[in-house]
N, C-alpha and C. Protein backbone atom coordinates (compact mmCIF):
# COMPACT_ATOMS: atom_id res chain seq x y z
N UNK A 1 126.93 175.75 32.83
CA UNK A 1 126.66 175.32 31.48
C UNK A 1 125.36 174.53 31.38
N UNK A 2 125.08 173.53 32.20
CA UNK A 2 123.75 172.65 32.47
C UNK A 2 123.15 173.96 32.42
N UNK A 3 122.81 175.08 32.55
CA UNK A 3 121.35 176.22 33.24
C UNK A 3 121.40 176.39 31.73
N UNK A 4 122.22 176.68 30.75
CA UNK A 4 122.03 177.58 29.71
C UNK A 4 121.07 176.13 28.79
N UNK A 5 122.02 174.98 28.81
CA UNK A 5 121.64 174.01 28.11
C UNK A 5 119.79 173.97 28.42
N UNK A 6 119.39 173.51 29.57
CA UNK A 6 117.78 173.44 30.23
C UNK A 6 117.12 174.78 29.25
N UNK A 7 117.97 175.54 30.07
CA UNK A 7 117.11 176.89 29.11
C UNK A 7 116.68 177.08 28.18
N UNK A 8 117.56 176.52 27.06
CA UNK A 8 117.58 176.51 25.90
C UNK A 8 116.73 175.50 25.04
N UNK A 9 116.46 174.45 25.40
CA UNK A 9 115.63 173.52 25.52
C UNK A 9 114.05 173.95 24.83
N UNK A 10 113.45 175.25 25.87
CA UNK A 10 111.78 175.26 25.24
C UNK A 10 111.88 175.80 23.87
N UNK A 11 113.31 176.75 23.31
CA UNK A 11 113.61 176.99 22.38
C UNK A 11 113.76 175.89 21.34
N UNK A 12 114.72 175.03 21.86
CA UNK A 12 114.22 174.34 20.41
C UNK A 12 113.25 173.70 19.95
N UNK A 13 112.37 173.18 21.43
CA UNK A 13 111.06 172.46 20.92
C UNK A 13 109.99 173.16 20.14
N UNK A 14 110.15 174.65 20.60
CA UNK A 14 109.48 175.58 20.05
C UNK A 14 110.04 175.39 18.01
N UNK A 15 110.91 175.73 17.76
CA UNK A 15 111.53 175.82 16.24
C UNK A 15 110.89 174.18 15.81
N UNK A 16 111.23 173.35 16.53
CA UNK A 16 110.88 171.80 16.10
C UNK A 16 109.44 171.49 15.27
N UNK A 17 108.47 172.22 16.41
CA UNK A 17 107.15 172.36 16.44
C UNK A 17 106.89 173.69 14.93
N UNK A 18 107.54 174.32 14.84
CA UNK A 18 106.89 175.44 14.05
C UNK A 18 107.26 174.23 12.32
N UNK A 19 108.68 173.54 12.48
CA UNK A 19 108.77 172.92 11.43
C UNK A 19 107.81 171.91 11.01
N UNK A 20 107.50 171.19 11.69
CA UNK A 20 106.55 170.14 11.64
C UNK A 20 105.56 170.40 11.01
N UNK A 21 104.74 171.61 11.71
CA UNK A 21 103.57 172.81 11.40
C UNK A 21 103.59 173.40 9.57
N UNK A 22 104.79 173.82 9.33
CA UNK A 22 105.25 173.93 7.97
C UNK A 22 104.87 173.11 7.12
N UNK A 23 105.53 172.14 7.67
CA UNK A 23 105.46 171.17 6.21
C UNK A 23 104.44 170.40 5.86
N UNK A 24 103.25 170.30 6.89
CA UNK A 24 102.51 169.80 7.10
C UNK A 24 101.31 170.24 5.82
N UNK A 25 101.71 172.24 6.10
CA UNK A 25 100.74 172.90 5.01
C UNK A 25 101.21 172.95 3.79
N UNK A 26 102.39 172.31 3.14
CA UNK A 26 102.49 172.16 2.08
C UNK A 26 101.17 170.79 0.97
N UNK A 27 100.82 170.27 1.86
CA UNK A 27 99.59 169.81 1.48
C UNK A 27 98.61 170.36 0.38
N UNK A 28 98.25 171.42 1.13
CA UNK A 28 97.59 172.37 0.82
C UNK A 28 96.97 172.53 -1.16
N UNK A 29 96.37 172.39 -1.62
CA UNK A 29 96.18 172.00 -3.16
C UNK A 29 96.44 170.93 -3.45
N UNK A 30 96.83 169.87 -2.85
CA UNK A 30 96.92 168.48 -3.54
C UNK A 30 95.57 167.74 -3.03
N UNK A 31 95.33 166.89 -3.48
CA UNK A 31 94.89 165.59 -3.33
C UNK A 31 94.51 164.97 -2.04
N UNK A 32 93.48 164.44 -1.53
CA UNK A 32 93.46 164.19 0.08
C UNK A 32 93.59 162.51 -0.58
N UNK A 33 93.44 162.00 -1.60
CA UNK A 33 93.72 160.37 -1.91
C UNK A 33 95.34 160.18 -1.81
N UNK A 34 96.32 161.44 -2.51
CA UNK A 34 97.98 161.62 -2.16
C UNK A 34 97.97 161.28 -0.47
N UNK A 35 97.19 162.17 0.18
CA UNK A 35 97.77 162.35 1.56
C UNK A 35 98.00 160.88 2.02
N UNK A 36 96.25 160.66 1.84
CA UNK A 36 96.22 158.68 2.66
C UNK A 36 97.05 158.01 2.04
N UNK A 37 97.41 158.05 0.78
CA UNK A 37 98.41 156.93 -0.11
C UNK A 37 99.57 157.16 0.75
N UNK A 38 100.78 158.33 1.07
CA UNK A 38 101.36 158.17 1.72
C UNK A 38 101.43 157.80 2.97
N UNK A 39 100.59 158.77 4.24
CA UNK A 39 100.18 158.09 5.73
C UNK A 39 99.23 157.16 6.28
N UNK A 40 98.77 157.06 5.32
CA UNK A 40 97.37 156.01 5.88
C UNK A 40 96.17 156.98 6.44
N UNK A 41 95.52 155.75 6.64
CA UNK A 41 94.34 156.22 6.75
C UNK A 41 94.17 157.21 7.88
N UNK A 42 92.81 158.33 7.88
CA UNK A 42 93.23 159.54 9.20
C UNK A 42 92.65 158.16 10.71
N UNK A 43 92.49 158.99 11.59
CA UNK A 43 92.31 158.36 12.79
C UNK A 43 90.88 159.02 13.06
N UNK A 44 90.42 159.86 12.37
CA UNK A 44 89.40 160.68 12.37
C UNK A 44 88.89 161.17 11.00
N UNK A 45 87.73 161.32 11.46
CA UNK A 45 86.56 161.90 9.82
C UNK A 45 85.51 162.94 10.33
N UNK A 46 85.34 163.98 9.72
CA UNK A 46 83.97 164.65 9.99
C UNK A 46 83.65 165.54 9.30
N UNK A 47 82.57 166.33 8.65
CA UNK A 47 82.28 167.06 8.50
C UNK A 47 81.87 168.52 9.04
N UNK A 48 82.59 169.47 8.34
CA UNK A 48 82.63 170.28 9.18
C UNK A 48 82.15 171.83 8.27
N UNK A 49 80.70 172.55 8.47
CA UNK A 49 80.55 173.51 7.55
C UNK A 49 80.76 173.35 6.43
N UNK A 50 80.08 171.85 5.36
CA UNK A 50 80.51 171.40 4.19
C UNK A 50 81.60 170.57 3.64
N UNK A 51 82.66 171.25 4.14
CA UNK A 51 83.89 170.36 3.90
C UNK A 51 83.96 169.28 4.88
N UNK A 52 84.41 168.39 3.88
CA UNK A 52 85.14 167.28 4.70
C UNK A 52 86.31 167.32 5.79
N UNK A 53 86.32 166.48 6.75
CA UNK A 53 88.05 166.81 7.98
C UNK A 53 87.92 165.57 8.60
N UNK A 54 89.89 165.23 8.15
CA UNK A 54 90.13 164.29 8.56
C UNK A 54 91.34 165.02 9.13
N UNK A 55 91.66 163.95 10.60
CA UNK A 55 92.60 164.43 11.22
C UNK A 55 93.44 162.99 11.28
N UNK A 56 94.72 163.03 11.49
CA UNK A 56 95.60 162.34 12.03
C UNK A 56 96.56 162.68 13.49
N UNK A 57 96.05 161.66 14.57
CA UNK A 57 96.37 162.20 16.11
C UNK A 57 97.69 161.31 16.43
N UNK A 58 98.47 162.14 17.10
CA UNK A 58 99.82 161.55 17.34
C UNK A 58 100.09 161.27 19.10
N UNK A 59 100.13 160.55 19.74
CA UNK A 59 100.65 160.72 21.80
C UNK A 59 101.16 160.24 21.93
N UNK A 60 101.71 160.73 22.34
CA UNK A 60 103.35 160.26 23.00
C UNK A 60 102.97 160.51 24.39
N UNK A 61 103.49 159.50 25.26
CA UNK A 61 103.27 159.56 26.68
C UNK A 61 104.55 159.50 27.39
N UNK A 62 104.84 160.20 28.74
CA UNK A 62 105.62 160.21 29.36
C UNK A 62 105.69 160.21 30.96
N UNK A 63 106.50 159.23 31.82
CA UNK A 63 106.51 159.36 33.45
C UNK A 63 107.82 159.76 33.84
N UNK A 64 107.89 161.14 34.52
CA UNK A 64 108.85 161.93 35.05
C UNK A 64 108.60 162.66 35.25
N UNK A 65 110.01 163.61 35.00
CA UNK A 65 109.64 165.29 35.25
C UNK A 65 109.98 165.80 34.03
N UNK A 66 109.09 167.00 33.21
CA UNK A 66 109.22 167.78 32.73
C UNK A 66 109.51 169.24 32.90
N UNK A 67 110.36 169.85 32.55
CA UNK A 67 110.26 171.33 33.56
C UNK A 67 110.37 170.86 34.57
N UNK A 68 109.32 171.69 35.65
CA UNK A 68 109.22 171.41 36.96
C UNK A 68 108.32 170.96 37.34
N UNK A 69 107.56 169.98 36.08
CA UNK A 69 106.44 169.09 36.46
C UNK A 69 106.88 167.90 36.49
N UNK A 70 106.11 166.97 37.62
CA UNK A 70 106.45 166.03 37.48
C UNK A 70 105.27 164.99 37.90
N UNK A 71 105.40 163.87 36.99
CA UNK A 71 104.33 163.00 37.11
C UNK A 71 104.12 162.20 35.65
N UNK A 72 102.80 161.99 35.23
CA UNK A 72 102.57 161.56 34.30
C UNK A 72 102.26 162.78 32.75
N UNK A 73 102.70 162.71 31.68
CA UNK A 73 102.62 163.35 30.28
C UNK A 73 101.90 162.78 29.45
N UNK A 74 101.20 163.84 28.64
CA UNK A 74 100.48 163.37 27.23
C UNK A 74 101.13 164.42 26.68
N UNK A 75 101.67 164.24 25.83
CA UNK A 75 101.91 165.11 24.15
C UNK A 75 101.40 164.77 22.90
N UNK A 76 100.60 165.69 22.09
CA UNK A 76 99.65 164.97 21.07
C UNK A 76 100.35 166.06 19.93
N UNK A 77 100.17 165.36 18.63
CA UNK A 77 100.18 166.43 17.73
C UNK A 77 98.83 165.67 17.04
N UNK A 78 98.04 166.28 16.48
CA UNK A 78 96.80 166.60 15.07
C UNK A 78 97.00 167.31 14.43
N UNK A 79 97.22 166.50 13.44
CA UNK A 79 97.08 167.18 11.73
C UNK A 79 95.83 167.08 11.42
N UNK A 80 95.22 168.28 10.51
CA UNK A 80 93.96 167.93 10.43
C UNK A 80 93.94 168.22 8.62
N UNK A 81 93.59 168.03 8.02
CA UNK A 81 93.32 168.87 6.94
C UNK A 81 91.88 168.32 6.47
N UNK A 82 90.96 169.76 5.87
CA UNK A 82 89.94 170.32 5.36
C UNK A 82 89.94 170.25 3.94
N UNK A 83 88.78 169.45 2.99
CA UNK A 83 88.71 169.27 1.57
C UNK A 83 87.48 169.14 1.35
N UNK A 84 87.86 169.83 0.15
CA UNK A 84 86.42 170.62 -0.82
C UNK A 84 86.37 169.94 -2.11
N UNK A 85 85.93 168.64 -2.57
CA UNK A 85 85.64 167.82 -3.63
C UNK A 85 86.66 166.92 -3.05
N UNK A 86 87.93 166.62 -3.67
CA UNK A 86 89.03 166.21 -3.00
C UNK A 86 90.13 166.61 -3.16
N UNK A 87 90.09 168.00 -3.23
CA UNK A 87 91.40 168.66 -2.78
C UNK A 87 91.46 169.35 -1.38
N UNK A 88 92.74 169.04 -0.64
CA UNK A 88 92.73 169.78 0.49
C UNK A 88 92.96 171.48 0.41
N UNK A 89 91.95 172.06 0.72
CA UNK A 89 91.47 173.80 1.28
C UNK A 89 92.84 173.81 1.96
N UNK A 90 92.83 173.33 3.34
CA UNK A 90 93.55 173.64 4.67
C UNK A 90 94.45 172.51 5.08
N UNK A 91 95.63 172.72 5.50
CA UNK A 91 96.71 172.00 6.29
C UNK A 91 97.03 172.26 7.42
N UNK A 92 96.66 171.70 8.60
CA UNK A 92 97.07 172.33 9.59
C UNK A 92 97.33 170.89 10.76
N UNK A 93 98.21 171.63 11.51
CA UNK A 93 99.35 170.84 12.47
C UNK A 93 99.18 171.31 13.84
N UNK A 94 98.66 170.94 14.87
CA UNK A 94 98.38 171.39 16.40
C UNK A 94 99.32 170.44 17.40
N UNK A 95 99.86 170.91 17.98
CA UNK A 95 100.82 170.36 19.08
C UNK A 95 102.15 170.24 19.43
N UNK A 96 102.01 169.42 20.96
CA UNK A 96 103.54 169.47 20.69
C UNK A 96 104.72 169.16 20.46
N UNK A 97 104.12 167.75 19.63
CA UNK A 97 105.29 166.91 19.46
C UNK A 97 104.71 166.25 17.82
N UNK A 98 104.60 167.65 17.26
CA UNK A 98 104.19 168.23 15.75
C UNK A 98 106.29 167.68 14.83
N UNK A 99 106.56 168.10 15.55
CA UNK A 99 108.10 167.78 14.53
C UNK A 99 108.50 165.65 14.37
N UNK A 100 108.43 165.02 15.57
CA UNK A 100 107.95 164.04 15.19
C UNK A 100 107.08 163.44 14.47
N UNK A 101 107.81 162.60 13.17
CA UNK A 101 107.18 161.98 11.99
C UNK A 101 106.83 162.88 10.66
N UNK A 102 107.93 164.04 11.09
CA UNK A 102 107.46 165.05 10.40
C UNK A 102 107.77 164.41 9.39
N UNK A 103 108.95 163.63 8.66
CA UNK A 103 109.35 163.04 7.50
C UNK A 103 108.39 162.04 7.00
N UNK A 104 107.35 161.44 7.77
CA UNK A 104 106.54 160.62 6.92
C UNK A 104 105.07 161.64 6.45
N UNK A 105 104.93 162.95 7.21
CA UNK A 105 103.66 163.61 6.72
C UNK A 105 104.09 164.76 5.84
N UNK A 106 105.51 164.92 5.36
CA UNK A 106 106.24 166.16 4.73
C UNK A 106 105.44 165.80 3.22
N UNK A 107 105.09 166.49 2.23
CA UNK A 107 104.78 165.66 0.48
C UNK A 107 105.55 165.74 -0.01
């Protein structure tokens, strides 16, 4: 029963991660002054091919074993989103520990 449970495991981080990713692009047509009013300020700014990009970076660190690694972990998620006057173009969510805090970056 432990083998199926482990197994099963990259599966859900996988579904976790795709949710996070989701809700993230519901953004998408609103307001980048909405976004910061709810999360604060990004952790990052730049311009990029005109538009504006601000990202918000998430790490989580870890000492053990993962899988069959073992040692020291970084897990990051970045949200980034892309805006054109000040509406956000693009919503987007990279990583892997994207489903954490998903409830404070959901709109």
């Amino acid at each position: 029963m432990k083998v199926l449970v482990w197994a099963a495991l990259p599966l859900l981080a996988a579904c976790s991660m795709d949710m996070g990713r989701a809700s993230f692009s519901e953004w998408e047509g609103s307001r980048v002054g909405d976004l910061i009013a709810k999360v604060g300020y990004p952790d990052a700014e730049a311009n990029t091919a005109g538009a504006k990009r601000y990202s918000w970076i998430d790490e989580w660190r870890s000492v053990g074993t993962i899988g069959n690694e073992t040692g020291q972990h970084v897990l990051t998620c970045t949200r980034t989103v892309y805006v054109s006057g000040d509406v956000i173009v693009e919503a987007k969510a990279e990583g892997a520990i994207c489903s954490r805090r998903e409830d404070q970056f959901r709109r």
